[in-house]
N, C-alpha and C. Protein backbone atom coordinates (compact mmCIF):
# COMPACT_ATOMS: atom_id res chain seq x y z
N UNK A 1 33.93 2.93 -12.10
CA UNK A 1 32.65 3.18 -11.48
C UNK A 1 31.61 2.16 -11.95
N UNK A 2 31.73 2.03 -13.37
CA UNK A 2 30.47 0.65 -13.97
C UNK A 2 31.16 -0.58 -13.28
N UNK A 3 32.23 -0.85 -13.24
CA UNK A 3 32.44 -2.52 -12.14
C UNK A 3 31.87 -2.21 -11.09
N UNK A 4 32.34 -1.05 -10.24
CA UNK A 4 31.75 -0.90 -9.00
C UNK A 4 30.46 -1.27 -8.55
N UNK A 5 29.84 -0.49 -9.63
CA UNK A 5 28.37 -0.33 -9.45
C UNK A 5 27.43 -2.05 -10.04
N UNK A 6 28.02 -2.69 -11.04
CA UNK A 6 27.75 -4.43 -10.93
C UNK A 6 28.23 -4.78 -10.07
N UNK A 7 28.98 -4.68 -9.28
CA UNK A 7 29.69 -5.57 -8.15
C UNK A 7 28.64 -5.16 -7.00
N UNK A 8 28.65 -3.97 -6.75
CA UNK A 8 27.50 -4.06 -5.65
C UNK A 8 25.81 -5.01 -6.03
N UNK A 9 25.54 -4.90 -7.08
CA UNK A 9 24.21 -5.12 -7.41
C UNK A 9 24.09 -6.63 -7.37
N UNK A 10 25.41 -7.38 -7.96
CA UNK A 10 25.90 -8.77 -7.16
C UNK A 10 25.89 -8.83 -6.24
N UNK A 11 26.37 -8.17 -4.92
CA UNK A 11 26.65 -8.27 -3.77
C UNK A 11 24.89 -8.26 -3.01
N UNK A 12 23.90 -7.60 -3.38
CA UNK A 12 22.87 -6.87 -2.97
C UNK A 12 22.08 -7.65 -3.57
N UNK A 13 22.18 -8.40 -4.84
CA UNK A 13 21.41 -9.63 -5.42
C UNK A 13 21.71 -11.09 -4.28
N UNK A 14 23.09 -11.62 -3.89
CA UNK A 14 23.62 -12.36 -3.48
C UNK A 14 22.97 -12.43 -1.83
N UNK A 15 22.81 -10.99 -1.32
CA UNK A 15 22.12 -11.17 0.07
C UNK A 15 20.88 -11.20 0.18
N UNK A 16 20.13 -10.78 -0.99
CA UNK A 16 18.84 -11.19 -0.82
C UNK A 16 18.28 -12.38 -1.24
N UNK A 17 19.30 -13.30 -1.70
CA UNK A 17 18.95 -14.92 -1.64
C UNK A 17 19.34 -15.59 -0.56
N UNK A 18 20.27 -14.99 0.05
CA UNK A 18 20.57 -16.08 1.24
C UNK A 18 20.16 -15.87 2.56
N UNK A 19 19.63 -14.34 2.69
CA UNK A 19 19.09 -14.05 3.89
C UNK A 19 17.54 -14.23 3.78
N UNK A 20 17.50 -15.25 4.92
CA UNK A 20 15.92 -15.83 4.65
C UNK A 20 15.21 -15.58 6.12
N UNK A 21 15.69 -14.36 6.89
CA UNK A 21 14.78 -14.40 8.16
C UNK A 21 13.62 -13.36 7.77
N UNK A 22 12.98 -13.27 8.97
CA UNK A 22 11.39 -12.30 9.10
C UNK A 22 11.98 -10.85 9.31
N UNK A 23 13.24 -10.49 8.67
CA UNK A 23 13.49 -9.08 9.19
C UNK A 23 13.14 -7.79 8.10
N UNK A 24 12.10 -6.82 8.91
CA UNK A 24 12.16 -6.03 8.59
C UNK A 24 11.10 -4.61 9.07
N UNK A 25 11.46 -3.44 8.79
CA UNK A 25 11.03 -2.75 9.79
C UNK A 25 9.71 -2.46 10.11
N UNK A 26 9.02 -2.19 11.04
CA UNK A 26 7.48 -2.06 11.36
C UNK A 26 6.50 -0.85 10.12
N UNK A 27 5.59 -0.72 10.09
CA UNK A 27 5.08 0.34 9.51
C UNK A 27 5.24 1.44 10.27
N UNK A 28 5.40 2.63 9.74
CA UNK A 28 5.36 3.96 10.09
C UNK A 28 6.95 3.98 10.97
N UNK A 29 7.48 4.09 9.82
CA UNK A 29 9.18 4.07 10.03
C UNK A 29 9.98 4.98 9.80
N UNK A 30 10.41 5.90 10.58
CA UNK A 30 11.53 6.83 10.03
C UNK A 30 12.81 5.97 9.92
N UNK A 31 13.54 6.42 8.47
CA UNK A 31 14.72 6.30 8.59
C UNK A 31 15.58 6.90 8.20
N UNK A 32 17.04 7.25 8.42
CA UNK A 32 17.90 7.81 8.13
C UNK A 32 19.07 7.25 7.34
N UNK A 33 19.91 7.53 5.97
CA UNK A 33 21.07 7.39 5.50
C UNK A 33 21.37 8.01 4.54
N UNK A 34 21.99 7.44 3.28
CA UNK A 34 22.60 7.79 2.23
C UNK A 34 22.58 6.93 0.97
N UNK A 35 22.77 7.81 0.27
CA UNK A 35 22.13 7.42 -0.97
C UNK A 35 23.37 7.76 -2.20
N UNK A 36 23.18 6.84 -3.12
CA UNK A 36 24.42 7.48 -4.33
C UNK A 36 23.86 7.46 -5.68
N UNK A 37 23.52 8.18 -6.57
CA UNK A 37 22.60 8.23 -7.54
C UNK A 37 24.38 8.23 -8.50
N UNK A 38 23.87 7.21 -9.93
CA UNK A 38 25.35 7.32 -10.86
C UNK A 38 25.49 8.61 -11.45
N UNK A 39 25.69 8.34 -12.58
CA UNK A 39 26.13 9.12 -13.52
C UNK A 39 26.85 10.55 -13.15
N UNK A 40 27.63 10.38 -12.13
CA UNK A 40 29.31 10.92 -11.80
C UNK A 40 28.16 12.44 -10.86
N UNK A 41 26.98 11.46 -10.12
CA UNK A 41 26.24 12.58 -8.96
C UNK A 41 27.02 12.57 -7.86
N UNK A 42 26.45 13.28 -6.52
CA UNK A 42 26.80 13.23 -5.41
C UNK A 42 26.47 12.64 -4.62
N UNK A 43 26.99 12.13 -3.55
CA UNK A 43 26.55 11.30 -2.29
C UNK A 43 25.72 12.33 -1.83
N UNK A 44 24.22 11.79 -1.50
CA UNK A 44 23.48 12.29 -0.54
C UNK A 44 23.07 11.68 0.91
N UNK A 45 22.61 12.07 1.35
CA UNK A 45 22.15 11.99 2.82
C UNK A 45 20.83 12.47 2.71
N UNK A 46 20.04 11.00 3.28
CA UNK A 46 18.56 10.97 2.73
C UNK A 46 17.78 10.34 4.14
N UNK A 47 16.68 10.62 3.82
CA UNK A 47 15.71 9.87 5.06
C UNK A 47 14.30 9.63 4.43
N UNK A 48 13.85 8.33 4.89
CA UNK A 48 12.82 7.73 4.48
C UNK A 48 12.17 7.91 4.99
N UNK A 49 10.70 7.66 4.96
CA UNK A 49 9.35 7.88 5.93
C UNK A 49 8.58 6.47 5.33
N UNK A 50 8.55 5.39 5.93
CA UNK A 50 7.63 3.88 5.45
C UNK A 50 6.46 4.34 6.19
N UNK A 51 5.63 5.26 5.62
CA UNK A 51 4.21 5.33 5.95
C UNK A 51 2.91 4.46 6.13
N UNK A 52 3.26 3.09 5.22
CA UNK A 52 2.90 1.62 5.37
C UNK A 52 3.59 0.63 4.53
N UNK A 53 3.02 0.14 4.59
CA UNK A 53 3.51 -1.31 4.34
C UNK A 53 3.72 -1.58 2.72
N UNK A 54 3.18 -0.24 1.99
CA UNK A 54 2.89 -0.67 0.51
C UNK A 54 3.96 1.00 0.01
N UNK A 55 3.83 1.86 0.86
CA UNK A 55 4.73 3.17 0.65
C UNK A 55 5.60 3.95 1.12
N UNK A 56 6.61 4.28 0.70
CA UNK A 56 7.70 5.72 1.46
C UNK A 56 7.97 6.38 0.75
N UNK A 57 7.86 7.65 1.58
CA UNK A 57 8.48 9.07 0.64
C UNK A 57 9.88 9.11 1.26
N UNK A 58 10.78 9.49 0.33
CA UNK A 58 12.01 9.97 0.71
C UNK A 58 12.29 11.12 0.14
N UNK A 59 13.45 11.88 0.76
CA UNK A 59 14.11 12.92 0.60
C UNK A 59 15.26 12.65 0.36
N UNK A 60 16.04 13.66 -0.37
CA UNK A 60 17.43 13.10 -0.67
C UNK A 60 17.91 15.00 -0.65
N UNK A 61 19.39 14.69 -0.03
CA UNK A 61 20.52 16.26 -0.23
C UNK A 61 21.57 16.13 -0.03
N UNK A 62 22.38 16.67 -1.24
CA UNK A 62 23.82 16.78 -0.79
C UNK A 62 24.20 17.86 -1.45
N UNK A 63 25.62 18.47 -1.38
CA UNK A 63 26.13 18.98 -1.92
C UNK A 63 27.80 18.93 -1.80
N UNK A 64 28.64 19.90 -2.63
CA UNK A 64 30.26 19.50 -2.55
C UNK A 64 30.55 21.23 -3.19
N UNK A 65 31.36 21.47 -2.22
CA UNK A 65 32.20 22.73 -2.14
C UNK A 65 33.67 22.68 -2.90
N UNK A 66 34.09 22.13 -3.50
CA UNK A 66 34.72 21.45 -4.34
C UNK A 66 35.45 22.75 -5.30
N UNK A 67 36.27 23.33 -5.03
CA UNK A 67 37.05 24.29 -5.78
C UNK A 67 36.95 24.15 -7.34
N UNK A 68 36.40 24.96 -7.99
CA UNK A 68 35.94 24.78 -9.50
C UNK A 68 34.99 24.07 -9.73
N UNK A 69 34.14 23.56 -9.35
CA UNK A 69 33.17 22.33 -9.19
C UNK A 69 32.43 22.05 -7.93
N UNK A 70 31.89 22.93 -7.58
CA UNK A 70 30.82 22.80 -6.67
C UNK A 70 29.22 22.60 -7.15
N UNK A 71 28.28 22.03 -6.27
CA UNK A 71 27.40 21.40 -6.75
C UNK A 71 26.46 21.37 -5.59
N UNK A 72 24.99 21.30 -5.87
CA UNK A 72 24.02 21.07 -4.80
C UNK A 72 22.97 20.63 -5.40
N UNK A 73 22.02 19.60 -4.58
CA UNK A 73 20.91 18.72 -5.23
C UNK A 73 20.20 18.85 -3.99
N UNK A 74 18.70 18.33 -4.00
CA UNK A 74 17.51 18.21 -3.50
C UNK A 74 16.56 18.12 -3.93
N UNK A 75 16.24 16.71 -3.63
CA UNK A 75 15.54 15.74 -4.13
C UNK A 75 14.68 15.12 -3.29
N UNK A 76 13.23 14.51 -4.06
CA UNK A 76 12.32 13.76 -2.94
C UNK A 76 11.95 12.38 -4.12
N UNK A 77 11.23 11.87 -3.47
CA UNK A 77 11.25 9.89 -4.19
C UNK A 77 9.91 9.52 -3.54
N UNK A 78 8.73 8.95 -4.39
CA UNK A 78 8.06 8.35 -4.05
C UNK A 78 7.76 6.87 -4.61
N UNK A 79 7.98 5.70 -3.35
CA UNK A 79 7.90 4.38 -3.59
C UNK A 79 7.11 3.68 -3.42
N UNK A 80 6.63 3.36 -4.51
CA UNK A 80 5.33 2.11 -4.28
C UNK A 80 5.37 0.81 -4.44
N UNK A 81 5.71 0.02 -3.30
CA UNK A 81 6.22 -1.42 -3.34
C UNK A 81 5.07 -2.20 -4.20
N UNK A 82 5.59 -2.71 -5.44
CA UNK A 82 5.15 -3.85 -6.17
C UNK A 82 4.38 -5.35 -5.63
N UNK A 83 5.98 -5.59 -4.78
CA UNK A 83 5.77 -7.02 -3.91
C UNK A 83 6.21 -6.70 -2.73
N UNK A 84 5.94 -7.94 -1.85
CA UNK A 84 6.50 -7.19 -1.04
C UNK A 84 6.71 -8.83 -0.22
N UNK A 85 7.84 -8.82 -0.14
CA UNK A 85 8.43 -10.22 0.69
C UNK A 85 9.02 -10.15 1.51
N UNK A 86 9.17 -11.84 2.71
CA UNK A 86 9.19 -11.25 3.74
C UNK A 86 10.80 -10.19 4.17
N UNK A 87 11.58 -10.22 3.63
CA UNK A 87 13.25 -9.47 3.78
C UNK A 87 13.35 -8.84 2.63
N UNK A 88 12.22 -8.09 1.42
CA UNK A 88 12.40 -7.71 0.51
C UNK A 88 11.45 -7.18 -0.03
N UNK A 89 11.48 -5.75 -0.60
CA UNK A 89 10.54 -5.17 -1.25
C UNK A 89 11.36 -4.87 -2.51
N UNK A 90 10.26 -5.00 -3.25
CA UNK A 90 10.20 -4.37 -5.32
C UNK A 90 9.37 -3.35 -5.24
N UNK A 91 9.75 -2.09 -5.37
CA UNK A 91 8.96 -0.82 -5.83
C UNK A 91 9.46 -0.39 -7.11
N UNK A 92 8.26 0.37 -7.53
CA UNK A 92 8.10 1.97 -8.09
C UNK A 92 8.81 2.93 -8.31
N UNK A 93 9.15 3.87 -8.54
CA UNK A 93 9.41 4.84 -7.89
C UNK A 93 8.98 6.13 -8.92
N UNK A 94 8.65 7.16 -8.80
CA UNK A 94 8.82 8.56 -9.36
C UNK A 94 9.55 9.14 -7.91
N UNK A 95 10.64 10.45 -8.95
CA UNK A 95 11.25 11.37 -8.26
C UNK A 95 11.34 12.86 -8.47
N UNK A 96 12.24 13.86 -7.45
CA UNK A 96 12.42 14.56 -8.67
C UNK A 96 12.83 15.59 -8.14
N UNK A 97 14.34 16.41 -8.55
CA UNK A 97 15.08 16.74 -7.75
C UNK A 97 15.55 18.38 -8.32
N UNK A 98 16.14 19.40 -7.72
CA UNK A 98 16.72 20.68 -8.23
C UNK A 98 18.16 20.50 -8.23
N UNK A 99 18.57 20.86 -8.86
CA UNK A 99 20.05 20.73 -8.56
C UNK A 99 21.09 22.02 -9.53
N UNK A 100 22.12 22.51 -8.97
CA UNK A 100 22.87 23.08 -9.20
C UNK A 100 24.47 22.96 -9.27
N UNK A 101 25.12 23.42 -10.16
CA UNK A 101 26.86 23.01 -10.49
C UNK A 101 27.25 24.20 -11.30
N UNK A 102 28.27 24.94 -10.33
CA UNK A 102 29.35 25.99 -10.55
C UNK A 102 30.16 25.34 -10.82
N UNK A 103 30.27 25.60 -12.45
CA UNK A 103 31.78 24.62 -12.69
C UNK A 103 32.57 26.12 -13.46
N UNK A 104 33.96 26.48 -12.36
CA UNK A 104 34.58 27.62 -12.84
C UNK A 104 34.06 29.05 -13.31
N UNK A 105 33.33 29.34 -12.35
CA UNK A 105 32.48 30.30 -12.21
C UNK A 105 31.09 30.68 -13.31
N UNK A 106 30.80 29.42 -13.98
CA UNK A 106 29.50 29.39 -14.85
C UNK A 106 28.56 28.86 -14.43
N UNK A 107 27.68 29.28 -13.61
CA UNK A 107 26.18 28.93 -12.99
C UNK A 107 25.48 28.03 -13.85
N UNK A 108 24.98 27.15 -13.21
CA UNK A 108 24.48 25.97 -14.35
C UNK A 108 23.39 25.09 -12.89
N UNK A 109 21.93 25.46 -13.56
CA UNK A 109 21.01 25.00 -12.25
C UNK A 109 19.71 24.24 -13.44
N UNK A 110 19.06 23.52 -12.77
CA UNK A 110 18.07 23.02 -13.26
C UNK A 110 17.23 21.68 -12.52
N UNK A 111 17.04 20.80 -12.80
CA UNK A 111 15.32 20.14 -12.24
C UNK A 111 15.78 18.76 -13.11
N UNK A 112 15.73 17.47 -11.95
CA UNK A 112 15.90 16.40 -12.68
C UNK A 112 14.15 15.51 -12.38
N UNK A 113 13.93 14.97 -13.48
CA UNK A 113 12.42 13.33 -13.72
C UNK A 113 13.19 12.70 -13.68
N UNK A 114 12.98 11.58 -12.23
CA UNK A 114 12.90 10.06 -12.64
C UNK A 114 11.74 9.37 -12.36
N UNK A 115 11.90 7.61 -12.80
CA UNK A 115 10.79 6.87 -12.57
C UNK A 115 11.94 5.49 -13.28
N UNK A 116 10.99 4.83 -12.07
CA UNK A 116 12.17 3.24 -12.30
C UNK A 116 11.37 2.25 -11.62
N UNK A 117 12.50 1.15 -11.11
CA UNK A 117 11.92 -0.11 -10.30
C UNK A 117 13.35 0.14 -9.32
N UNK A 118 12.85 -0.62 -8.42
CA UNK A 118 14.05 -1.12 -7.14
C UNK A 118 13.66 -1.68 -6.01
N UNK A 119 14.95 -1.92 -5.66
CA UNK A 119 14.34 -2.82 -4.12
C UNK A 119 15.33 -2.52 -2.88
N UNK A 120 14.77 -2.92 -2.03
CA UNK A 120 15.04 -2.63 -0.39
C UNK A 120 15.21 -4.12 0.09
N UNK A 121 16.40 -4.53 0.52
CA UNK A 121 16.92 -5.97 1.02
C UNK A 121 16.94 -5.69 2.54
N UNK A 122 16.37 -6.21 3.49
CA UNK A 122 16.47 -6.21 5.09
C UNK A 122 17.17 -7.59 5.31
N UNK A 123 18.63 -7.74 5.80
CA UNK A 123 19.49 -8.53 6.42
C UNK A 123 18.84 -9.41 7.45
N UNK A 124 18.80 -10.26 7.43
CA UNK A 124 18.60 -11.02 8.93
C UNK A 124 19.67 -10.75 10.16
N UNK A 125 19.34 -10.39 11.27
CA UNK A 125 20.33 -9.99 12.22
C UNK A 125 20.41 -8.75 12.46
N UNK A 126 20.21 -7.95 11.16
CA UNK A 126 19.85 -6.51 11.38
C UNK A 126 18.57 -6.10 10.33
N UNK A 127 17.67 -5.72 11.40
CA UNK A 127 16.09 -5.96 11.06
C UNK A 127 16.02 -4.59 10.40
N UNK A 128 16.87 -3.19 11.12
CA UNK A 128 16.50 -2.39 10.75
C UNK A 128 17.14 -2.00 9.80
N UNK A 129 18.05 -2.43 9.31
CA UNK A 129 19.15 -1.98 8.08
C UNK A 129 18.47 -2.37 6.56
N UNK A 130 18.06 -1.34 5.97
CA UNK A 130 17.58 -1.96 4.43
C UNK A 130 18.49 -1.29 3.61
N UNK A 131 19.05 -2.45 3.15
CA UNK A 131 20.09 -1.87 1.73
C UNK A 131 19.22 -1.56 0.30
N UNK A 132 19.66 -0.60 -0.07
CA UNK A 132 18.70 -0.44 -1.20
C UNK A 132 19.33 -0.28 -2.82
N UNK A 133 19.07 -0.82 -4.02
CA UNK A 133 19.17 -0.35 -5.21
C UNK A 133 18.11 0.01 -6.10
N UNK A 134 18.18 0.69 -7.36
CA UNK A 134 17.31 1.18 -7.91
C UNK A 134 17.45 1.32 -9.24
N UNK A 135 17.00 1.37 -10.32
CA UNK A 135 17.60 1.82 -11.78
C UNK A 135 16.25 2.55 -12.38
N UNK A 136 16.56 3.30 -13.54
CA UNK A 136 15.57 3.94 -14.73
C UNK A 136 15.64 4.96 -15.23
N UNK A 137 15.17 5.85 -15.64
CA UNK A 137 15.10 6.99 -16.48
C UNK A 137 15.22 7.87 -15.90
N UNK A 138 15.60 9.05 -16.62
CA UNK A 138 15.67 10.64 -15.81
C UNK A 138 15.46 11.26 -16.69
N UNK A 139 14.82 12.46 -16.96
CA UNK A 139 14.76 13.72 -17.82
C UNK A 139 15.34 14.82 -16.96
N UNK A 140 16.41 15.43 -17.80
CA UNK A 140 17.17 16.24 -16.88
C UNK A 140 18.04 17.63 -17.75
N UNK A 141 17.58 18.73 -16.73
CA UNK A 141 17.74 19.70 -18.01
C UNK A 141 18.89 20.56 -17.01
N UNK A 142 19.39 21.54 -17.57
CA UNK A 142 20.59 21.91 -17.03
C UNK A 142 21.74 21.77 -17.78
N UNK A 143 22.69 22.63 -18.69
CA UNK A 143 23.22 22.11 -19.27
C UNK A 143 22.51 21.29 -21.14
N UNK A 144 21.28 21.86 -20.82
CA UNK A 144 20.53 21.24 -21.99
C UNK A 144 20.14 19.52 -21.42
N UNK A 145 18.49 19.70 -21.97
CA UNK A 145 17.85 18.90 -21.26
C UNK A 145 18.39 17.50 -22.00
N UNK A 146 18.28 16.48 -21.59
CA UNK A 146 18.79 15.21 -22.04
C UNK A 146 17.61 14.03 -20.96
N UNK A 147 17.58 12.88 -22.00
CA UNK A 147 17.05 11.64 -21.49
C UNK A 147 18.03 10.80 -21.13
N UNK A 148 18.32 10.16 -20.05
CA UNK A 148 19.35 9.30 -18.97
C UNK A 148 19.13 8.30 -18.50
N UNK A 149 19.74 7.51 -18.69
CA UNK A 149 19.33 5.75 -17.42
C UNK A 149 20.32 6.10 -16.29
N UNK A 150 19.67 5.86 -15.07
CA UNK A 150 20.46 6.50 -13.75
C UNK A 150 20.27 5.02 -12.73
N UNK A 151 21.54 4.83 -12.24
CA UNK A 151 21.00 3.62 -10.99
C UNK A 151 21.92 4.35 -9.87
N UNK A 152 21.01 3.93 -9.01
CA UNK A 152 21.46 3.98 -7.38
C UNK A 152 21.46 3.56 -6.28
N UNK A 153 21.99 3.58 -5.25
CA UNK A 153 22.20 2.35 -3.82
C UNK A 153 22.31 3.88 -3.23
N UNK A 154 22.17 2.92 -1.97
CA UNK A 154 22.26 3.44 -0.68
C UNK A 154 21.69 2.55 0.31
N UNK A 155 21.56 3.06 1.40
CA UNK A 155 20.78 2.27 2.65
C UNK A 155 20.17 3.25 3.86
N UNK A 156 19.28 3.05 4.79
CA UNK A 156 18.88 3.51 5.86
C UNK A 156 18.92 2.72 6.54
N UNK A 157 19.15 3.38 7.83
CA UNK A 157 18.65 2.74 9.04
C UNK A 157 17.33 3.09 9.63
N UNK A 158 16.15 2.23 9.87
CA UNK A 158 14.92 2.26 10.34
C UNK A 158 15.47 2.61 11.73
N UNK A 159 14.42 3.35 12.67
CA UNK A 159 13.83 3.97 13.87
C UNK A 159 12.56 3.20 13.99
């Protein structure tokens, strides 16, 4: 999972140097996708709102029915782009999510803090596609509260 997760951030570093067009989506943007937060979380299915040019709130949810190990999260993200270039934004972020995990019939629920940096890469060719990564901190209790470095990708598609 740690190669994985450098190999993408190569891959996602690598396209935002070579893609040098004007693409990217208008203000006041819905978008829709998915999202993968580390530290052995769940794939969510998330949607953005680019309210302007400098902010988006997102939402994030998933869950897994998973025999002995089931799990559910819901989560929201607020991003405040740093810079903002023309196929690339650097944000902000605070988050902050509920989440729950039945592991073998022991109820285990609680409330995750984050706050980090990341960015949103828009492809040339596809204006509305922003690939996204992210890294930073979490305070996260559940299981006994603990301090965490968490990174994550995903992407939307702009509307």
């Amino acid at each position: 999972m740690k190669f994985a997760a450098q190999g993408l951030f190569g891959i996602f570093c690598f396209l935002g140097v070579v893609s040098v067009a004007h693409a990217r989506p208008k203000d006041q943007a819905f978008g829709f996708g998915v999202s993968h937060i580390g530290n052995g979380q769940i794939p969510q299915l998330s949607v953005a709102w680019k309210n302007s040019a400098s902010t988006t709130l997102e939402g994030h949810t998933g869950f897994s029915t998973q025999s002995g190990d089931s799990r559910f999260e819901m989560g929201v993200q607020f991003n405040r782009n740093l810079f903002i270039e023309e196929n690339q934004d650097f944000y902000f972020y605070l988050g902050g999510a509920l989440d729950s995990r039945d592991v073998t019939g022991t109820g285990d629920s609680g409330y995750t803090l984050a706050t980090g940096a990341g960015s949103e890469i828009f492809l040339s060719g596809l204006p509305n596609l922003g690939l996204n990564f992210s890294g930073g901190f979490a305070l996260s209790s559940g299981g006994g509260t603990r301090l965490e470095t968490r990174v994550a990708f995903g992407m939307h598609y702009y509307f």
